[in-house]
Protein backbone atom coordinates (compact mmCIF):
# COMPACT_ATOMS: atom_id res chain seq x y z
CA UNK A 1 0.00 0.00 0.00
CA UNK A 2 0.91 3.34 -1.00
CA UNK A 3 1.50 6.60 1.75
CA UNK A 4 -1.42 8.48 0.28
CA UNK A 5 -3.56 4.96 0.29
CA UNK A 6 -2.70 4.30 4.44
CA UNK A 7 -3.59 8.17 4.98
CA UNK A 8 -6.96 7.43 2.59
CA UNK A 9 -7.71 4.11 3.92
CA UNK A 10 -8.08 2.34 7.17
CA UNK A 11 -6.12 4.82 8.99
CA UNK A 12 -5.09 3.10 12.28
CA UNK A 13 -3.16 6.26 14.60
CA UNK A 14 -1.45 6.64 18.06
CA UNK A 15 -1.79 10.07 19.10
CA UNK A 16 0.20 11.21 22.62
CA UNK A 17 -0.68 14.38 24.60
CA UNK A 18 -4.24 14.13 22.36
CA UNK A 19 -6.47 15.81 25.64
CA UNK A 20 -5.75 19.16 24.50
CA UNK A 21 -3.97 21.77 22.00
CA UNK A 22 -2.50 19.99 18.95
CA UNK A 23 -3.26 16.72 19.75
CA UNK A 24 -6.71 16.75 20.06
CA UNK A 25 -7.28 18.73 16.97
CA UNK A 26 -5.58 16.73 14.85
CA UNK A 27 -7.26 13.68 15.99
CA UNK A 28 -10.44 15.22 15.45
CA UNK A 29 -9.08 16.51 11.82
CA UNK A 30 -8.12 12.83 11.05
CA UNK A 31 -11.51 11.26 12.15
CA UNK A 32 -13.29 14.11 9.65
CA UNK A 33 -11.58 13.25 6.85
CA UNK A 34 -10.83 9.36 7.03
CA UNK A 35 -13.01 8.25 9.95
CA UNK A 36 -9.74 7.02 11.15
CA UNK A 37 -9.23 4.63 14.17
CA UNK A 38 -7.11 6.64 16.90
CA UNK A 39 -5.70 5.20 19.97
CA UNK A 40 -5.47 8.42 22.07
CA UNK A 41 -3.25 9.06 25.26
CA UNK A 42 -3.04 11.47 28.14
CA UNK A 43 -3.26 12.23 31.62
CA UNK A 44 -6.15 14.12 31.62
CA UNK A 45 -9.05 11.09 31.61
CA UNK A 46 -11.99 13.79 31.65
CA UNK A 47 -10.24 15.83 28.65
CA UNK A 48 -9.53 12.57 26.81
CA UNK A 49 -13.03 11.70 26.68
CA UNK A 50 -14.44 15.17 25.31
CA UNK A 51 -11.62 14.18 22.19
CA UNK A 52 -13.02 10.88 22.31
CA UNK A 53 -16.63 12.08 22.12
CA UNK A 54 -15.57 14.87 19.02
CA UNK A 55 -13.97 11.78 17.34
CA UNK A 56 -16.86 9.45 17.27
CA UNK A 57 -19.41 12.14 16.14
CA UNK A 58 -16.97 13.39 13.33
CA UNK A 59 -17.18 9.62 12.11
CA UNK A 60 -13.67 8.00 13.48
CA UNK A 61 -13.30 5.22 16.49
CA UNK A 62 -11.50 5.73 19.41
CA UNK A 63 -9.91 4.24 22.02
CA UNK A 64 -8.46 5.74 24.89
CA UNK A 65 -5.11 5.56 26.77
CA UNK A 66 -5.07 7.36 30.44
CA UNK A 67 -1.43 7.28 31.46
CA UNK A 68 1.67 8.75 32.25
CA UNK A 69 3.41 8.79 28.93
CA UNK A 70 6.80 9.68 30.42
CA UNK A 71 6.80 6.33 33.04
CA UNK A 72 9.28 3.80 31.36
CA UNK A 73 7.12 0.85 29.12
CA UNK A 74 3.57 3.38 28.82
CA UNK A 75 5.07 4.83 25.40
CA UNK A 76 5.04 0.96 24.40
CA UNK A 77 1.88 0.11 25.70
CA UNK A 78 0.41 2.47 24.36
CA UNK A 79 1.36 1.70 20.36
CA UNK A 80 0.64 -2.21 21.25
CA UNK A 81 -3.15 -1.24 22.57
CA UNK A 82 -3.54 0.21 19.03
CA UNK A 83 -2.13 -2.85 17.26
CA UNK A 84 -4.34 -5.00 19.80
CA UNK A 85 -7.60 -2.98 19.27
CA UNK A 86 -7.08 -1.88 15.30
CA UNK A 87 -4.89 -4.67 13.96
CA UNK A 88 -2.07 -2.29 12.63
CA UNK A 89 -1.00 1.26 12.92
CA UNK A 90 0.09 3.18 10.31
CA UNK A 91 0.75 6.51 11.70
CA UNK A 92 2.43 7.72 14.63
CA UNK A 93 2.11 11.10 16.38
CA UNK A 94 4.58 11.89 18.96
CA UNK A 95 3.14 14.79 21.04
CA UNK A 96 3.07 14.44 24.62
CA UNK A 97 5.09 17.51 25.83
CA UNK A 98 6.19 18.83 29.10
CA UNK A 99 7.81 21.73 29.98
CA UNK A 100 10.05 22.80 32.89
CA UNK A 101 10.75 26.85 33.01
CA UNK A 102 13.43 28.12 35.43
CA UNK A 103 16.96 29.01 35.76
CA UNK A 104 19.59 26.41 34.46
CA UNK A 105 21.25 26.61 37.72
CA UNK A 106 18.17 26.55 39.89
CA UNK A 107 17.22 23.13 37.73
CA UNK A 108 18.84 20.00 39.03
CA UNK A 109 19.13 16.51 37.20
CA UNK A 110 15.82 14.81 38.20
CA UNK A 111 13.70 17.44 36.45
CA UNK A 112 15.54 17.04 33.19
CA UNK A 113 15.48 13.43 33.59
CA UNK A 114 11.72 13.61 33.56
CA UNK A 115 11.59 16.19 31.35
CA UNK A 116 13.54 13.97 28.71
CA UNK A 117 11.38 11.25 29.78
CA UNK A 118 7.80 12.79 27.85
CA UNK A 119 9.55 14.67 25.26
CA UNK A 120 12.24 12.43 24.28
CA UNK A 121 12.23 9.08 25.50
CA UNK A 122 8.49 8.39 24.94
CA UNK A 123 8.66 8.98 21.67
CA UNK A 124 12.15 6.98 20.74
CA UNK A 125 9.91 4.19 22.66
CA UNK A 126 7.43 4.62 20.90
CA UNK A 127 8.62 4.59 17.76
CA UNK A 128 10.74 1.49 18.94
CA UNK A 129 7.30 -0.02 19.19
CA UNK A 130 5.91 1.00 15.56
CA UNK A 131 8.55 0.00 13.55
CA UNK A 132 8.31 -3.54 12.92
CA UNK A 133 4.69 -3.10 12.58
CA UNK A 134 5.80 -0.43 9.85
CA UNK A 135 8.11 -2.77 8.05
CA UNK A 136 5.85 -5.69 8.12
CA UNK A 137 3.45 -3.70 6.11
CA UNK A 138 5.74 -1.83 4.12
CA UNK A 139 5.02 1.78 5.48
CA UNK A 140 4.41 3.92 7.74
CA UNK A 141 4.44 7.66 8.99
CA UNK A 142 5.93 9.16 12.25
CA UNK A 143 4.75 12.86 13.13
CA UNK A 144 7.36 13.79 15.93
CA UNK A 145 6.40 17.59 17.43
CA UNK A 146 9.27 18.93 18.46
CA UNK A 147 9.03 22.94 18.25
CA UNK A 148 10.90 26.22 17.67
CA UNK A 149 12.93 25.47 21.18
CA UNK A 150 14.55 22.54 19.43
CA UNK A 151 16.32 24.45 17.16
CA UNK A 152 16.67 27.37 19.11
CA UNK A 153 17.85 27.42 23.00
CA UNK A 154 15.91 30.44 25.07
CA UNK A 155 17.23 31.14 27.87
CA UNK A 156 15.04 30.26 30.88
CA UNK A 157 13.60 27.60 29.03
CA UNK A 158 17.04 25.31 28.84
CA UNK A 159 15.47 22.11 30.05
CA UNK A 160 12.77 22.20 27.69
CA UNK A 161 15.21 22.90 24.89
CA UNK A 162 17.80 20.86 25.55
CA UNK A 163 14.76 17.78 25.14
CA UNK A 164 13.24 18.80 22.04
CA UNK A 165 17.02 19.23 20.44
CA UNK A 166 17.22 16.05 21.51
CA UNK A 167 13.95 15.18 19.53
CA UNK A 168 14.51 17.36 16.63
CA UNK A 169 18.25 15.11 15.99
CA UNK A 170 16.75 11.79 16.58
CA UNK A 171 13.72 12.72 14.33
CA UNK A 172 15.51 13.97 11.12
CA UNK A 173 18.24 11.23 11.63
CA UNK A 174 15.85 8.07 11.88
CA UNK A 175 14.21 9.99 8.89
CA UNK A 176 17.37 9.77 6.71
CA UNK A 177 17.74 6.11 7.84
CA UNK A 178 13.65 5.37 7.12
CA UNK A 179 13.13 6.65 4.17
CA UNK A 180 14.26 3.14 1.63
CA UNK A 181 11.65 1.74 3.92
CA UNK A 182 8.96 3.72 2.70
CA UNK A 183 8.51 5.09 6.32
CA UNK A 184 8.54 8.97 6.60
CA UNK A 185 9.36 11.04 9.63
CA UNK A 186 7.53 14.65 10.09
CA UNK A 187 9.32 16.49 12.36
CA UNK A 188 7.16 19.66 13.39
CA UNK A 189 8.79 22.43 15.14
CA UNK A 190 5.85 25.09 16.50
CA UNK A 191 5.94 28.45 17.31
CA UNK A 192 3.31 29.82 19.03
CA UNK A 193 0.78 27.98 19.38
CA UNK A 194 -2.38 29.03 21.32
CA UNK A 195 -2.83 25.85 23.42
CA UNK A 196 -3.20 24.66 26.86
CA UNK A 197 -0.28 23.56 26.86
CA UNK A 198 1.26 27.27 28.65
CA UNK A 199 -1.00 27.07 31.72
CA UNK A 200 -0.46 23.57 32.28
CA UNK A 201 3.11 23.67 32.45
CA UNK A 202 2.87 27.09 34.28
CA UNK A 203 5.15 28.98 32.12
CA UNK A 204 4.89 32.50 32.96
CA UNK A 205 2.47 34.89 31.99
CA UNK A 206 4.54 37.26 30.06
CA UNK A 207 5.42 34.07 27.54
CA UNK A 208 2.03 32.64 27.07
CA UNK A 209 0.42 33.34 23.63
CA UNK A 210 -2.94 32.21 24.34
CA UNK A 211 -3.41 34.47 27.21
CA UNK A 212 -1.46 37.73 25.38
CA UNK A 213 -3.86 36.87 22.75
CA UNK A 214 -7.40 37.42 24.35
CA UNK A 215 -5.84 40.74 25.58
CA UNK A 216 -7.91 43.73 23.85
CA UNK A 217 -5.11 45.86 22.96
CA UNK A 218 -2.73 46.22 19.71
CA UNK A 219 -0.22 43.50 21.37
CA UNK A 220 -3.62 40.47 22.05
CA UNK A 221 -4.53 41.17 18.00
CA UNK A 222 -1.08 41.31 16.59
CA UNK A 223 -0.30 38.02 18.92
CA UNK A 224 -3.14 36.52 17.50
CA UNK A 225 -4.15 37.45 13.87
CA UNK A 226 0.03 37.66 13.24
CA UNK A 227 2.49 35.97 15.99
CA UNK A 228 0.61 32.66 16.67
CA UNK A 229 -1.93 30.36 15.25
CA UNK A 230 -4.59 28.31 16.86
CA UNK A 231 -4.04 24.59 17.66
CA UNK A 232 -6.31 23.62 14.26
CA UNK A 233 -4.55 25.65 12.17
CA UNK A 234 -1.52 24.00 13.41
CA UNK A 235 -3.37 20.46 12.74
CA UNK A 236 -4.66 21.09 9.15
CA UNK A 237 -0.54 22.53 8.69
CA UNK A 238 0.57 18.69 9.67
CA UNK A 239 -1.85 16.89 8.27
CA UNK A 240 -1.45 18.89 4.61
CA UNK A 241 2.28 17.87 4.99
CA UNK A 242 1.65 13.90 5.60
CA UNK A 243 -0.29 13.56 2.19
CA UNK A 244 3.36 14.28 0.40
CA UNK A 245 5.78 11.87 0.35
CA UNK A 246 8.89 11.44 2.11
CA UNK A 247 10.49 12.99 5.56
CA UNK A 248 10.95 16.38 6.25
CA UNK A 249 11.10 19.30 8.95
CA UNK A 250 8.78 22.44 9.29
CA UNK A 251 8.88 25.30 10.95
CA UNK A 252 5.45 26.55 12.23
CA UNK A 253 4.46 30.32 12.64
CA UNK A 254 5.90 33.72 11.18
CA UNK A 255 8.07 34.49 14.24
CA UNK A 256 9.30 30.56 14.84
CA UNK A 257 10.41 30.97 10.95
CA UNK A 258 12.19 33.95 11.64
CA UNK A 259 14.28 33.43 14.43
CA UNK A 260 15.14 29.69 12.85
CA UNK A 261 16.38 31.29 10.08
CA UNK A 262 18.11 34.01 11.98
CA UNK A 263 19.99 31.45 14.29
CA UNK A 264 21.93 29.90 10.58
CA UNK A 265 22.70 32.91 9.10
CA UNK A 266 22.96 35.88 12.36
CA UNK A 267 23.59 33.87 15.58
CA UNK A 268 24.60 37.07 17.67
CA UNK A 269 21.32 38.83 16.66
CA UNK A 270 19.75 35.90 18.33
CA UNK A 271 22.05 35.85 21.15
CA UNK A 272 21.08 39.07 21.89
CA UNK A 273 17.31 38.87 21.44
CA UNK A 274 17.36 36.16 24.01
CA UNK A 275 20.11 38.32 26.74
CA UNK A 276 17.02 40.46 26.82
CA UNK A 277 14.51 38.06 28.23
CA UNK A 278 13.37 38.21 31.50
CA UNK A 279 13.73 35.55 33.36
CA UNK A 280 11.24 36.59 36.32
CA UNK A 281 8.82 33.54 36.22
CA UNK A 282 6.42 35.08 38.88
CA UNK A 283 5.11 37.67 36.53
């Protein structure tokens, strides 16, 4: 079977971090337009089922996973519940994410460990746990969301950077090594987008798009009509990239774009932008 076929037919999915933000919409996007069959994990069992519920009635099946997706062995329980329940998978989306603001040298090395455990481990489990599923079949499509942070490090935000570098390597590089498989590897690097995701991992107020953009001012309708873009936007961005063939990167939003670019060809313009942030995280 073809890419475009799996995506058109029978699609069988494992989305992580699905309760809110990207997640959900794009299992909600997927069930729309090929009543696909989603395993979905999360903490949040009372968010879970509201994506649940909006799969069903947009014409998909569901089947939930409540756990911890950083505890060692979940990331593979949770791909094998899909092969159990659907008889195959054919895409994977890697986007449980956790984030963990601070000083570098107010951090110690349990909270990176865990903080490797969501964002990076997880997801090289769980792709451990796809692929001979993937080869069996003779495809298969990876969507790892990694974000602007994992190609540029912001200061106060090292931790979370450090992680999704981590992800952002191991994603393009298994890519590479995938692709005379006829498996692809999306790796998705967001800007701002206006999710949950901010409040849940208490990043500070004076960083959180979602919040600057409900402000009624010049700054909450340039941060939203310009800076940011909402979690389906993001969604319908990822899934117009998995009908095409092959692995690749993108960079989401106008500023994430920017300062990407800006990092390759004007590094001390960047270093400087980020000497200026404020690393107060009670505001």
């Amino acid at each position: 079977m073809t890419q475009k076929k799996a995506l058109e037919k029978e699609l069988k999915a494992v989305i992580t971090g699905a309760s809110s933000g990207i997640g959900k919409a794009l299992a909600i996007l997927l069930a729309q337009k090929y009543q696909a069959c989603i395993v979905i994990g999360g903490r949040n069992l009372e968010q879970l089922e509201d994506t649940k519920k909006q799969i069903e009635q947009a014409g998909g099946k569901c089947l939930i996973k409540s756990c911890d997706i950083g505890t060692p062995g979940m990331a593979n329980e949770t791909v094998q519940a899909c092969l159990d329940y659907f008889g195959s998978i054919s895409l994977l989306v890697n986007n449980a994410g956790l984030a963990q603001s601070g000083r570098f040298e107010d951090l110690d090395t349990d909270k990176f460990r865990r903080v490797f455990d969501v964002n990076f481990f997880a997801a090289l489990e769980a792709t451990y746990a796809a692929l001979p599923s993937f080869k069996k079949q003779g495809f298969g499509k990876i969507v790892n969301v990694s974000s602007v942070a994992g190609k540029v490090s912001f200061a106060g935000s090292v931790c979370y950077s450090a992680s999704k570098f981590a992800l952002t390597a191991m994603s393009n590089g298994s890519g590479l090594e995938l692709a005379s498989q006829n498996i692809d590897v999306l790796t998705v690097c967001p800007g701002w987008v206006r999710t949950e995701f901010f409040e849940k991992n208490h990043v500070a107020k004076f960083k959180n798009p979602t919040l600057i953009a409900e402000e009624r001012s010049p700054r909450g309708w340039i941060m939203k009509h310009l800076l940011s873009i909402s979690s389906k936007e993001a969604a319908l961005e990822i899934l117009s990239e998995l009908k095409k063939s092959g692995s690749r990167e993108i960079v989401m939003t106008a500023p994430g774009k920017i300062i990407e670019r800006l990092q390759g060809v004007c590094p001390k313009v960047v270093s400087a932008l980020n000497s200026a942030i404020p690393l107060d995280y009670n505001k």
